[in-house]
N, C-alpha and C. Protein backbone atom coordinates (compact mmCIF):
# COMPACT_ATOMS: atom_id res chain seq x y z
N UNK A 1 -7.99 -19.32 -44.98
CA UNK A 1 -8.97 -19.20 -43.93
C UNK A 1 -8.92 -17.83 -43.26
N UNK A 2 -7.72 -17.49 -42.77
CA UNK A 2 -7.20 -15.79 -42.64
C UNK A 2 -7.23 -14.69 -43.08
N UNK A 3 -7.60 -15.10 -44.75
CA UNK A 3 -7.38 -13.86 -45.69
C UNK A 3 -8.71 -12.62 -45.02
N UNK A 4 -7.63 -11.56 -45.14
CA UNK A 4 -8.55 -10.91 -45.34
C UNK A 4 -9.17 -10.06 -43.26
N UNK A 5 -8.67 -11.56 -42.39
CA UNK A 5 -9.10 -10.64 -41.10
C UNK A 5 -7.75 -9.64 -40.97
N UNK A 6 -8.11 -9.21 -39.72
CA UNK A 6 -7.05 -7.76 -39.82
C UNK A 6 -6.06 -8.39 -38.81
N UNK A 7 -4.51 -8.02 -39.01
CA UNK A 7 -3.67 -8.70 -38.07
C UNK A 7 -2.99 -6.90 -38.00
N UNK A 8 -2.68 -7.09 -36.42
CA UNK A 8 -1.96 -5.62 -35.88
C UNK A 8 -0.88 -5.85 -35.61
N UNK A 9 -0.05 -4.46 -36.09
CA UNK A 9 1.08 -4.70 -35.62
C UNK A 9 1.82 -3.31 -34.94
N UNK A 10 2.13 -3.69 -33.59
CA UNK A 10 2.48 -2.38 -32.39
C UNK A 10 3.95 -2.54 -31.87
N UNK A 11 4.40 -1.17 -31.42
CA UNK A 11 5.66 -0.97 -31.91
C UNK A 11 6.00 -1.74 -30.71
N UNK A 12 7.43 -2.77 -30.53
CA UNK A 12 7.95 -3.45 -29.12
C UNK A 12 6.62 -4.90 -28.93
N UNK A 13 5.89 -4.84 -29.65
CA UNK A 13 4.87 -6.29 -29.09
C UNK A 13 5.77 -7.24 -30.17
N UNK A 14 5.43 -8.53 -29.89
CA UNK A 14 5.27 -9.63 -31.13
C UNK A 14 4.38 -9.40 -31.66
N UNK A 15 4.24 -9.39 -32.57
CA UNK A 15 2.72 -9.58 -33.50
C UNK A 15 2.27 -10.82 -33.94
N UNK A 16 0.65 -10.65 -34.06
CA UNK A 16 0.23 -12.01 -33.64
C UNK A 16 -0.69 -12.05 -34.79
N UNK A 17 -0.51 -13.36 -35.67
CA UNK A 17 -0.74 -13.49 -36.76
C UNK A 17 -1.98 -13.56 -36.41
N UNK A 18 -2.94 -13.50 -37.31
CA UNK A 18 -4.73 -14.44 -37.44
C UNK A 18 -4.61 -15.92 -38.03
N UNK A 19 -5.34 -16.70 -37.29
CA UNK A 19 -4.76 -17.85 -37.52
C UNK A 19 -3.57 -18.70 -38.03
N UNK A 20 -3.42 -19.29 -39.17
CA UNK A 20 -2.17 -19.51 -39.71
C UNK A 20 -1.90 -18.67 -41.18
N UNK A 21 -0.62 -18.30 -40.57
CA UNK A 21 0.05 -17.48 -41.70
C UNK A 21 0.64 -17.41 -43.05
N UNK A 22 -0.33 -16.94 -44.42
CA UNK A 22 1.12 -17.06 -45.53
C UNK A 22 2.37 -16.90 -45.09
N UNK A 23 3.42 -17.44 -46.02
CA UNK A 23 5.08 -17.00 -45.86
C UNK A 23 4.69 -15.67 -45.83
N UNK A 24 4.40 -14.82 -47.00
CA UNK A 24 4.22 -13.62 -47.38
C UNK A 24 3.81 -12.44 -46.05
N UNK A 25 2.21 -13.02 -45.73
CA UNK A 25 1.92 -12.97 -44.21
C UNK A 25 3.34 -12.78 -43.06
N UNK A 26 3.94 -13.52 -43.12
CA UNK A 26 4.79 -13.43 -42.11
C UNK A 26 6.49 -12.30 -42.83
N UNK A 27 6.34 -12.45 -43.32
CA UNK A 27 7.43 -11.72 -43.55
C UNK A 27 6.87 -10.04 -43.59
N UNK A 28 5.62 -9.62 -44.22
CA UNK A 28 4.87 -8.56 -43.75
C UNK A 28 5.57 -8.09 -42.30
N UNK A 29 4.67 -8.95 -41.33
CA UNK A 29 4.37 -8.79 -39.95
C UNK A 29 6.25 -8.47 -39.17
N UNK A 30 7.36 -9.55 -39.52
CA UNK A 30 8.41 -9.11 -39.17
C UNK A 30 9.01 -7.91 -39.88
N UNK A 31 8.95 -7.63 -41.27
CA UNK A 31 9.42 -6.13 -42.10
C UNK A 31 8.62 -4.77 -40.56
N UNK A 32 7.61 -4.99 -40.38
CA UNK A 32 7.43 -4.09 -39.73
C UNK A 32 7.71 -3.88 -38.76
N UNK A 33 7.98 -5.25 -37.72
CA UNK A 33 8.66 -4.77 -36.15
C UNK A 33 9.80 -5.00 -36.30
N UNK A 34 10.16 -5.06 -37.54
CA UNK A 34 12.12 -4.29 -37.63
C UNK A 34 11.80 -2.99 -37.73
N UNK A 35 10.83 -2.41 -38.68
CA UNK A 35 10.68 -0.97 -38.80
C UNK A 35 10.42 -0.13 -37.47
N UNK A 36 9.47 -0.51 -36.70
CA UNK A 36 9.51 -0.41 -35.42
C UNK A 36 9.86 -0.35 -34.31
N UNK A 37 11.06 -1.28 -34.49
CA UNK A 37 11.98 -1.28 -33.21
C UNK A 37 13.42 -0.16 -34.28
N UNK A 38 13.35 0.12 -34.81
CA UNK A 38 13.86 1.15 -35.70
C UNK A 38 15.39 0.24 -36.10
N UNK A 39 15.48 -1.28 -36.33
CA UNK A 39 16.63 -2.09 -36.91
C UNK A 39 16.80 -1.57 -38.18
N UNK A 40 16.95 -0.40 -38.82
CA UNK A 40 17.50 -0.43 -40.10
C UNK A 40 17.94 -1.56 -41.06
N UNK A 41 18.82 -2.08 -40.42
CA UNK A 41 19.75 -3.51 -40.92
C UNK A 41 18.92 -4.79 -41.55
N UNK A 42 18.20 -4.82 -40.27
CA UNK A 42 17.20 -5.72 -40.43
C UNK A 42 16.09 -5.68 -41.32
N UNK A 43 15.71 -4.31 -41.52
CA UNK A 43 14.56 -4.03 -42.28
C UNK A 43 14.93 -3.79 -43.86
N UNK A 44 16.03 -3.68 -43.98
CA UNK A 44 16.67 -3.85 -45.26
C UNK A 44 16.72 -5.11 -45.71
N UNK A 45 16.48 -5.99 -44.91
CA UNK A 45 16.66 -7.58 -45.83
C UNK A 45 15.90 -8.18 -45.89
N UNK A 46 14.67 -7.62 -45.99
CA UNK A 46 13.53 -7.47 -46.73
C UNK A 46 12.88 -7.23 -47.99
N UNK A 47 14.01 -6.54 -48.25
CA UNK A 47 13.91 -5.84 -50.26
C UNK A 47 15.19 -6.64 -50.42
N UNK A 48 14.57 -6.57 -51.86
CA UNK A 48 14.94 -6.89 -52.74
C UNK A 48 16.28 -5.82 -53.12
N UNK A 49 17.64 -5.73 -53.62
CA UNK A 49 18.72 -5.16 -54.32
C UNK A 49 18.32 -3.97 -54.59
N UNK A 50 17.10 -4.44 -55.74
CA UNK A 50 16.93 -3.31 -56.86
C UNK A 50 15.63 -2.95 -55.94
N UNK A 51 15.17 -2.68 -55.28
CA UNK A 51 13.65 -2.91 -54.85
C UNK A 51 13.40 -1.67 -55.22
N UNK A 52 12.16 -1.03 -55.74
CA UNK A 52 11.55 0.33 -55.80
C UNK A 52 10.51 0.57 -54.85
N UNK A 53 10.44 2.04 -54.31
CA UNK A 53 9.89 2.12 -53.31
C UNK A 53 8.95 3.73 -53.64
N UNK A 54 7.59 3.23 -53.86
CA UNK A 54 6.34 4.51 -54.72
C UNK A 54 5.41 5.48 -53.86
N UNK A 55 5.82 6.46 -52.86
CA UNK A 55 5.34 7.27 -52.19
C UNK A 55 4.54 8.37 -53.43
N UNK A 56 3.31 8.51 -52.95
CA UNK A 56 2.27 9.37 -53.54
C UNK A 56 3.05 10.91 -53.84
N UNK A 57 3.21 11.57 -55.07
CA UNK A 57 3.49 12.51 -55.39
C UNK A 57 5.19 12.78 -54.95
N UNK A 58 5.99 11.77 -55.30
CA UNK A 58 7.47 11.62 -54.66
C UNK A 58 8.18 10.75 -56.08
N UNK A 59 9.19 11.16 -56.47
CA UNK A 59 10.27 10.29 -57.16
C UNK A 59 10.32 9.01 -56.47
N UNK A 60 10.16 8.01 -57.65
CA UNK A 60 10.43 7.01 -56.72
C UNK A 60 11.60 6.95 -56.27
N UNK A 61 11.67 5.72 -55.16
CA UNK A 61 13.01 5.51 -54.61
C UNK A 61 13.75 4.09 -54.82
N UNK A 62 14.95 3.85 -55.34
CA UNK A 62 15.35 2.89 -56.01
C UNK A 62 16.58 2.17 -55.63
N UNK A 63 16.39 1.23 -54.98
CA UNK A 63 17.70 0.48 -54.44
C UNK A 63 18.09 0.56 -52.98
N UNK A 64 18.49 -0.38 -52.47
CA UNK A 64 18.81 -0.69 -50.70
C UNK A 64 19.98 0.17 -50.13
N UNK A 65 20.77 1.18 -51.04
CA UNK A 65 21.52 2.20 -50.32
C UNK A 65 20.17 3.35 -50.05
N UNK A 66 19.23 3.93 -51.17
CA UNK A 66 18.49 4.96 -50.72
C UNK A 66 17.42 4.69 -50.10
N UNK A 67 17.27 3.21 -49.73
CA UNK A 67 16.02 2.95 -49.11
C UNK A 67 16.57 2.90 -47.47
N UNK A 68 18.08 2.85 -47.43
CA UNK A 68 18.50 2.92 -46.03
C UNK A 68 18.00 4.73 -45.52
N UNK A 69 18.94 5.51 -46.65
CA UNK A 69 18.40 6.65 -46.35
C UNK A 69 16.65 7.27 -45.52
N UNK A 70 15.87 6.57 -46.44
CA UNK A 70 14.55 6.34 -46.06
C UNK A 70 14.29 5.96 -44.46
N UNK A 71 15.16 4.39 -44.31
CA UNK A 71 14.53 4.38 -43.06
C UNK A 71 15.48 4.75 -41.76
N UNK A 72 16.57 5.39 -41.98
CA UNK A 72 17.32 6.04 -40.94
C UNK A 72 16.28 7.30 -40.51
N UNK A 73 15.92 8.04 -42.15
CA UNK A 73 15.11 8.94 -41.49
C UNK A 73 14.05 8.88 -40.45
N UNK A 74 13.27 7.61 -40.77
CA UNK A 74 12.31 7.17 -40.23
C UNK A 74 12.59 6.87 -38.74
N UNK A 75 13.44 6.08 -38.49
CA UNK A 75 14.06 5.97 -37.20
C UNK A 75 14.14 6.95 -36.23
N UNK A 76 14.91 8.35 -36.99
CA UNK A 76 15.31 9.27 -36.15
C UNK A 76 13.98 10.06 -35.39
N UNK A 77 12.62 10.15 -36.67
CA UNK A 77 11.65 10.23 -36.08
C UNK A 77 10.58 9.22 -35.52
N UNK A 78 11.52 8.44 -35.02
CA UNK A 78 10.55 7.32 -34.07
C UNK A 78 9.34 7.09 -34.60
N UNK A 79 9.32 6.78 -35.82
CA UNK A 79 7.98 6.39 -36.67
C UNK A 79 7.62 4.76 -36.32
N UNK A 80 6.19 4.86 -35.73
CA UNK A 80 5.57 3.62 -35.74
C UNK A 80 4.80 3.32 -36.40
N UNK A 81 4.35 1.91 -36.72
CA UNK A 81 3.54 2.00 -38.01
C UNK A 81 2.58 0.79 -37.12
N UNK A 82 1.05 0.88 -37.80
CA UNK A 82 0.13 0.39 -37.19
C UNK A 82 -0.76 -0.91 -38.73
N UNK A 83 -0.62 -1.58 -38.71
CA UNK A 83 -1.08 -2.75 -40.08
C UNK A 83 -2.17 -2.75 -39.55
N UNK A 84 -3.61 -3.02 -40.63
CA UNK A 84 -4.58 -3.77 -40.63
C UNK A 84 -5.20 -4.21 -41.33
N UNK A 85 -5.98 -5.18 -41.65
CA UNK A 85 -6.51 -5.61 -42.88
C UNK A 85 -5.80 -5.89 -43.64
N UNK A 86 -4.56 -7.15 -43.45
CA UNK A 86 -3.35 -7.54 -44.82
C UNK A 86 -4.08 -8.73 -45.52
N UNK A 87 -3.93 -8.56 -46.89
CA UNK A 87 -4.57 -9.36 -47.47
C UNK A 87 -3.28 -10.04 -48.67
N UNK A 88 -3.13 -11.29 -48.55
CA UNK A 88 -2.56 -12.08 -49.70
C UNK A 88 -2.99 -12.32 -50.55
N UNK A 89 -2.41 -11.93 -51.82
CA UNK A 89 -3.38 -12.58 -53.39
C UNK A 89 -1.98 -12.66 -54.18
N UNK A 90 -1.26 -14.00 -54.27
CA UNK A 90 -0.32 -13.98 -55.12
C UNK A 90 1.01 -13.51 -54.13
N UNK A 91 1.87 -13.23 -54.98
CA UNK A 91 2.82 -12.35 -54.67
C UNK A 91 2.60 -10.82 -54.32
N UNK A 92 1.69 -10.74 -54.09
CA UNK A 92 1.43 -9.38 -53.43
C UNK A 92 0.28 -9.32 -52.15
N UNK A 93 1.12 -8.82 -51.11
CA UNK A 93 0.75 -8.07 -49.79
C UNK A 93 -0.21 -6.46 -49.67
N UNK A 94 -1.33 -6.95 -49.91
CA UNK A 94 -2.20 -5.65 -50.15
C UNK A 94 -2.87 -5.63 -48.42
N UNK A 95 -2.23 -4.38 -47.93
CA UNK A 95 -2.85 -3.71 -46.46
C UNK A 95 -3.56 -2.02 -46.50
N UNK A 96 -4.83 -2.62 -46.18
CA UNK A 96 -5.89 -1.74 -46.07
C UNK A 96 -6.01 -0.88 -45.20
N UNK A 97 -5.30 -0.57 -44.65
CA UNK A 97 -5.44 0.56 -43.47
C UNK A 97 -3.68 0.27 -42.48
N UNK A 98 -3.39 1.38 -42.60
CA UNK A 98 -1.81 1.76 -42.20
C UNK A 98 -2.25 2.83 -41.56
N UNK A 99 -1.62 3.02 -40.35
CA UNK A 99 -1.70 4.30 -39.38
C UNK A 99 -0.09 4.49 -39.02
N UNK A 100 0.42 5.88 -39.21
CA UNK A 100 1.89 6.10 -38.79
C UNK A 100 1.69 6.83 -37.79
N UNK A 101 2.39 6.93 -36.84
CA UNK A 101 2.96 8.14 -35.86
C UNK A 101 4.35 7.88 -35.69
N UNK A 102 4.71 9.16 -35.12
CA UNK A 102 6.25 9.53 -35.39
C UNK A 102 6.11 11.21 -34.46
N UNK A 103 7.45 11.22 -33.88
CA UNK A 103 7.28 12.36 -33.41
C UNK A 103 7.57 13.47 -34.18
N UNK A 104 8.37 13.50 -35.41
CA UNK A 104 7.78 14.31 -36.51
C UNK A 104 6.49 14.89 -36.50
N UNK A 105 5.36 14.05 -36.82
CA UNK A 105 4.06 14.65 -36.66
C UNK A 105 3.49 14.78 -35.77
N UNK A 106 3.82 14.07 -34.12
CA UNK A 106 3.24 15.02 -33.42
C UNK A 106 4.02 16.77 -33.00
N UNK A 107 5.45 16.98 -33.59
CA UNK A 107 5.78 18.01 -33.20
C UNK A 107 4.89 18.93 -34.16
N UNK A 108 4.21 18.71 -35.25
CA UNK A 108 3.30 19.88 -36.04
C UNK A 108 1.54 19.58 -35.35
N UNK A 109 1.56 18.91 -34.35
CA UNK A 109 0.50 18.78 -34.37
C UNK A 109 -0.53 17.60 -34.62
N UNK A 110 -0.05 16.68 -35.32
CA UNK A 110 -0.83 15.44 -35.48
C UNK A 110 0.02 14.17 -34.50
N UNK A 111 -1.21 13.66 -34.18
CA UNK A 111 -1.20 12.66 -33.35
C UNK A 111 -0.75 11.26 -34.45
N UNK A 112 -1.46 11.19 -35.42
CA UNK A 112 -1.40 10.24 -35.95
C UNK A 112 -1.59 10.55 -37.68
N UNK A 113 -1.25 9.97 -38.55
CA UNK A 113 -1.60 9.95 -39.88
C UNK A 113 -2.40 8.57 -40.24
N UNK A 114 -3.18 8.52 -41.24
CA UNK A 114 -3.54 7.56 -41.88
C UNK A 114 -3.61 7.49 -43.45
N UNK A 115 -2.81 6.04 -43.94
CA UNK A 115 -3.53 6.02 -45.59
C UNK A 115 -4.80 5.38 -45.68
N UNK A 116 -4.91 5.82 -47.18
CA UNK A 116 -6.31 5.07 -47.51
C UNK A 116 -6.12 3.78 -47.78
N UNK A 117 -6.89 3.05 -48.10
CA UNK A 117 -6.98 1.54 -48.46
C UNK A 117 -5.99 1.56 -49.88
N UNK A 118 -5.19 0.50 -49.74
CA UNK A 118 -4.88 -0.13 -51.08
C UNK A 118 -3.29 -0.20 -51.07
N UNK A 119 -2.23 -0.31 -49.88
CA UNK A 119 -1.30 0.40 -50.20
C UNK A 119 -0.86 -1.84 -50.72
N UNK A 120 0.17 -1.66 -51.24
CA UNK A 120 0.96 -2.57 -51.78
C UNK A 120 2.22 -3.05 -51.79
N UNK A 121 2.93 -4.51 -51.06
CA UNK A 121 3.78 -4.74 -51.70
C UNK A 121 3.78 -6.06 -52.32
N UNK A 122 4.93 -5.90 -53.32
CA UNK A 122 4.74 -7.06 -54.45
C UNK A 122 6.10 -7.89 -53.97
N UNK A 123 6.30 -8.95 -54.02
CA UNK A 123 7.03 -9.68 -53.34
C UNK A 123 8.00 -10.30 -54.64
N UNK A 124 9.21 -10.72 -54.72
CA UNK A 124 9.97 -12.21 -55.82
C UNK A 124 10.70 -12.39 -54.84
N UNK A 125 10.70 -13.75 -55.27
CA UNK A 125 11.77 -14.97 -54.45
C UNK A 125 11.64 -14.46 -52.94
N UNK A 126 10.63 -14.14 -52.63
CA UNK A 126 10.77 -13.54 -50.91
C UNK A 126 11.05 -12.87 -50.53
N UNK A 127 11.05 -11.60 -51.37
CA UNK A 127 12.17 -10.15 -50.99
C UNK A 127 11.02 -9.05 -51.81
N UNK A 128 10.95 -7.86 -50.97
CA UNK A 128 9.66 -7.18 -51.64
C UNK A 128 10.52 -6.05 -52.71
N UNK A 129 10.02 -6.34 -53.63
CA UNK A 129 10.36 -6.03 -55.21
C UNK A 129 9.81 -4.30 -55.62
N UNK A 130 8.87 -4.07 -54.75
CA UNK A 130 7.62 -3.13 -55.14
C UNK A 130 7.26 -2.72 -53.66
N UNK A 131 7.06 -1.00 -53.58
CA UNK A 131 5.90 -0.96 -52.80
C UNK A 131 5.28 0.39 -53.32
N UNK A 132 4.49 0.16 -53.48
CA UNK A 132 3.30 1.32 -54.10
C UNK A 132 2.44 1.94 -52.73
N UNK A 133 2.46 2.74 -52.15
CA UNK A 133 2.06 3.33 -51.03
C UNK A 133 0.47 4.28 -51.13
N UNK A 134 -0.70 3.44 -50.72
CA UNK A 134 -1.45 4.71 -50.74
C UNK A 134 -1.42 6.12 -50.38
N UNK A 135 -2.06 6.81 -50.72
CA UNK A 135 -1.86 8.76 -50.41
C UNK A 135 -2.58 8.69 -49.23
N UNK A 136 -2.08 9.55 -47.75
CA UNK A 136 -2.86 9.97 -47.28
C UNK A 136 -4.68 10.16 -47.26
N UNK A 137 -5.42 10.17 -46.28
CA UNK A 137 -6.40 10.58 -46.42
C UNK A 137 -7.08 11.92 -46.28
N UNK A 138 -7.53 12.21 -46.93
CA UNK A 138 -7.83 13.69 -47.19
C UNK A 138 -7.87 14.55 -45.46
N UNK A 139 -8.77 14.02 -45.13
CA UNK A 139 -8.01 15.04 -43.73
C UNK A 139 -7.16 15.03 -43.08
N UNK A 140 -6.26 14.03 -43.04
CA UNK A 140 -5.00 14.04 -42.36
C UNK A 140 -3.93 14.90 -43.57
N UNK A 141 -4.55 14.83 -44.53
CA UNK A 141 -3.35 15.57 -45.78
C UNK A 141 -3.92 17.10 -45.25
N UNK A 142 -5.25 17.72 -44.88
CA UNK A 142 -5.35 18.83 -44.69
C UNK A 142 -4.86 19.50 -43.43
N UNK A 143 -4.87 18.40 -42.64
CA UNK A 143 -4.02 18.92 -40.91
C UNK A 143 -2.36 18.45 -41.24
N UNK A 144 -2.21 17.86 -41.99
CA UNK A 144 -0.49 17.82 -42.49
C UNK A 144 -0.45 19.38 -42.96
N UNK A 145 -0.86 19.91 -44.20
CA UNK A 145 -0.82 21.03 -44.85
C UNK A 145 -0.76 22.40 -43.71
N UNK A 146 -2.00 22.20 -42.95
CA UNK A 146 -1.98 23.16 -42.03
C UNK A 146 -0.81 23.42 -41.19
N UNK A 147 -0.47 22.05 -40.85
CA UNK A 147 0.63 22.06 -39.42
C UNK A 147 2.44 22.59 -40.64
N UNK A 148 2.47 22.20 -41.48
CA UNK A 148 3.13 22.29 -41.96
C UNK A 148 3.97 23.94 -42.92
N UNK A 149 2.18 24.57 -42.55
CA UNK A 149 2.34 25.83 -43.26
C UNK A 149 3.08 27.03 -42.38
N UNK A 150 2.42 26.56 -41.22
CA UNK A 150 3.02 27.18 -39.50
C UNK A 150 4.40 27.13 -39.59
N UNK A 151 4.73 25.81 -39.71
CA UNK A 151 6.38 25.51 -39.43
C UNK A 151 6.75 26.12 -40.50
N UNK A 152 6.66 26.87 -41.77
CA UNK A 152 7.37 27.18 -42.83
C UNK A 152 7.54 28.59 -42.71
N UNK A 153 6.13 28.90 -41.56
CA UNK A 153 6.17 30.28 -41.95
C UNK A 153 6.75 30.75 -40.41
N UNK A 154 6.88 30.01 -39.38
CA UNK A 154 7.97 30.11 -38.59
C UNK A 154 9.93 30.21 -39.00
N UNK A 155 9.80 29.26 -39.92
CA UNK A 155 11.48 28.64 -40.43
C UNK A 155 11.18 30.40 -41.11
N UNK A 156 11.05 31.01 -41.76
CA UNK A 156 10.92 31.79 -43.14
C UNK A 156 11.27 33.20 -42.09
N UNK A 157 10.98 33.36 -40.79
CA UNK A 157 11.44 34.50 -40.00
C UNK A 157 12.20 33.93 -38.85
N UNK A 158 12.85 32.81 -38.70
CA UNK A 158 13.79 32.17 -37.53
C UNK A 158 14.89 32.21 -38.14
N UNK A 159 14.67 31.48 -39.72
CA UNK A 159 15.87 30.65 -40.64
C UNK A 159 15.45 31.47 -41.78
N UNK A 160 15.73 32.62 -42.58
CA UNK A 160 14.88 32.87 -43.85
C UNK A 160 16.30 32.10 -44.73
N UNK A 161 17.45 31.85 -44.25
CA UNK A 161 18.38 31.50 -45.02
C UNK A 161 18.24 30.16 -45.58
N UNK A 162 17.07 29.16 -44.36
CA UNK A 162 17.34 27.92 -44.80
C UNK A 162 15.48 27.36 -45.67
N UNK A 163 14.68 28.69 -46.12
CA UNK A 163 13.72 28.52 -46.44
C UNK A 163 14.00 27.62 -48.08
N UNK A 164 14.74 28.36 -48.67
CA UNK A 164 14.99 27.81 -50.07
C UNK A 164 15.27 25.88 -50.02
N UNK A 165 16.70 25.62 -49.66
CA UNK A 165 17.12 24.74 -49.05
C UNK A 165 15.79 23.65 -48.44
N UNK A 166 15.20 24.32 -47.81
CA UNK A 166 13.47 23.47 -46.84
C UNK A 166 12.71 23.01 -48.36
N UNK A 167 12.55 24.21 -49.44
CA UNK A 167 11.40 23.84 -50.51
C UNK A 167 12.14 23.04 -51.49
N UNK A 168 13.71 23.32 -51.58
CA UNK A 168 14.00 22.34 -53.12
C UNK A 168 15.24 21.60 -52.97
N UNK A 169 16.26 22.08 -51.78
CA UNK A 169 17.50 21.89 -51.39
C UNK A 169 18.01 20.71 -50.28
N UNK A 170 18.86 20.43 -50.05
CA UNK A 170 19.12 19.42 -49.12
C UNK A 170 18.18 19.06 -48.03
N UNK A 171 17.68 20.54 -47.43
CA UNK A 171 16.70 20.28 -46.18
C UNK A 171 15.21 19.21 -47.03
N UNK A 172 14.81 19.33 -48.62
CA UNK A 172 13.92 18.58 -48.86
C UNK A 172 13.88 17.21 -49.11
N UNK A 173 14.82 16.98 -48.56
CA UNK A 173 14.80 15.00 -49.01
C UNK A 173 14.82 14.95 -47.68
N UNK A 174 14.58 13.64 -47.55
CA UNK A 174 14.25 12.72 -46.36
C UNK A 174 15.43 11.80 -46.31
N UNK A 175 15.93 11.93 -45.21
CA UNK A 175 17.29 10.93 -45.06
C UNK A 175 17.63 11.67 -44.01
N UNK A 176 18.65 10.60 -43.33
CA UNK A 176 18.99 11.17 -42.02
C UNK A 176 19.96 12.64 -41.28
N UNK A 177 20.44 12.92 -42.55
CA UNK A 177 20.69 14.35 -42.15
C UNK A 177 19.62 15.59 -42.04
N UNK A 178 19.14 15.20 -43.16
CA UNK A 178 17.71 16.48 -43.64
C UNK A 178 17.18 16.19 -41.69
N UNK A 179 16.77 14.94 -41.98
CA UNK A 179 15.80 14.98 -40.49
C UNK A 179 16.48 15.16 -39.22
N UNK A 180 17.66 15.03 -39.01
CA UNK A 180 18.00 15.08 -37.69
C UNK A 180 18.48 17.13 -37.45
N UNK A 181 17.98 17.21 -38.70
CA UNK A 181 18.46 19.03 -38.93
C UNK A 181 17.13 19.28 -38.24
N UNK A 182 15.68 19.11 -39.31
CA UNK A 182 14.48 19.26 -38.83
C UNK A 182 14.00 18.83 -37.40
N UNK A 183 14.53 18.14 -36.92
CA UNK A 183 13.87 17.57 -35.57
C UNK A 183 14.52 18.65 -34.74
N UNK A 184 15.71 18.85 -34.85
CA UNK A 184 15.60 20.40 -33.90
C UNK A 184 15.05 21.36 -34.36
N UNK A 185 14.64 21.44 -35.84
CA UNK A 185 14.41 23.29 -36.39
C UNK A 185 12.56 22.55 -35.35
N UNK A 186 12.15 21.45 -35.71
CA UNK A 186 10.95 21.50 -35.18
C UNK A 186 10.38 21.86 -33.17
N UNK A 187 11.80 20.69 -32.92
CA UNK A 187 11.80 21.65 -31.23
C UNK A 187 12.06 22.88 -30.90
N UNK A 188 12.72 23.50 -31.97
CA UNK A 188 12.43 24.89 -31.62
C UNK A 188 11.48 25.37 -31.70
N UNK A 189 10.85 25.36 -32.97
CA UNK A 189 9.76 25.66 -33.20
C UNK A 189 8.87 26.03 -32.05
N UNK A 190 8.60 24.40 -31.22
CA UNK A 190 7.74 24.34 -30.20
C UNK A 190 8.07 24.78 -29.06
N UNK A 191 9.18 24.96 -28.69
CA UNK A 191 9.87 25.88 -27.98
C UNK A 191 9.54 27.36 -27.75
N UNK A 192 9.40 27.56 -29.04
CA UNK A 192 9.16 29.47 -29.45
C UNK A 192 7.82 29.84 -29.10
N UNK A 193 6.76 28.48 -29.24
CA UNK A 193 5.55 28.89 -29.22
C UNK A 193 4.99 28.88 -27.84
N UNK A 194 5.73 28.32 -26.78
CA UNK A 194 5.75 28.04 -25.49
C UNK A 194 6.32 29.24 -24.26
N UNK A 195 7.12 29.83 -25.43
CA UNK A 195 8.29 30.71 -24.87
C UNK A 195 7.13 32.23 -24.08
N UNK A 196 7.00 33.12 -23.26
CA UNK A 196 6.27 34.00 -23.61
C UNK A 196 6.91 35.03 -24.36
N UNK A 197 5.94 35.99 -24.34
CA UNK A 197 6.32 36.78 -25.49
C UNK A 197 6.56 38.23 -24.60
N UNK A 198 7.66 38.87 -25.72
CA UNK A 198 8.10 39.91 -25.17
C UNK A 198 7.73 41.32 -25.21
């Protein structure tokens, strides 16, 4: 009877199903306000062991030690995530519209990101097995690019030592060291641009 209306989910609320809920449905809705209230722990027992995890133009990511990595990072940048439009068909959780913020992206400048329709997870025995992540939408990928080109070409005359390192080296993975490095190279950043000039 539900399929298909849009159920939200905001960071610190309960979330409130649309009418009555698949299992699937509900385990959705809690995976995310563990992600939200930034429970690592919690949001790990959600996947599956082996679970694989399919970000657009990214190696996948494979198993509940590097998926911790994943969401420590996430944590550190206070990433909230916004659900709408979850739809059940089977063992798979297909949500049509995902909105992130994180202070990551507002320190380059974006308020908010959005994917496109279609992102996916595939569920066994109650534990999500799969998640296939839609790509960005084209203008939020072009104000990512933009905000992102600034900060590189700031790091490249602040840090020229840690430019390499930023494109292929430790600083490029996502996990909680890389980010808790970046979240200051980024307050500086904003710092510098605030600073006057001499």
């Amino acid at each position: 009877m539900n399929k298909g209306l849009p159920c939200l989910f905001l960071l610190a609320l309960i979330p409130i199903a649309c009418g009555k809920a698949p299992n699937l449905e509900q385990r959705v809705i809690q995976m995310v306000e563990a992600h939200n209230q930034h429970d690592v722990t919690r949001e790990l027992t959600f996947y599956a062991d082996d679970a694989t995890f399919f970000m657009p133009g990214e190696n996948p990511i494979v198993g509940r030690a590097a998926l911790r990595d994943l969401f420590e990072g996430d944590s550190i940048v206070n990433s909230e995530l916004v659900f709408k439009d979850l739809v059940i068909r089977g063992d798979t959780a297909i949500v049509n519209s995902i909105t992130e913020r994180s202070d990551w992206l507002r320190f380059i400048g974006i308020p908010e990101i959005h994917y496109a329709p279609g992102s996916k997870m595939i569920f066994r025995k109650g534990l999500i097995h799969k998640v296939e992540l839609a790509p960005f939408v084209e203008e939020d990928i072009r104000a990512y690019e933009k905000g992102w080109s600034d900060v590189m070409g700031w790091l490249s005359i602040a840090y020229p030592e840690l430019v390499k390192e930023a494109q292929s080296g430790w600083l490029a993975r996502y996990d909680a060291k890389a980010t808790q490095t970046w979240m200051k190279l980024l307050a500086e950043w904003q710092a510098s641009k605030s600073s006057p000039k001499k």
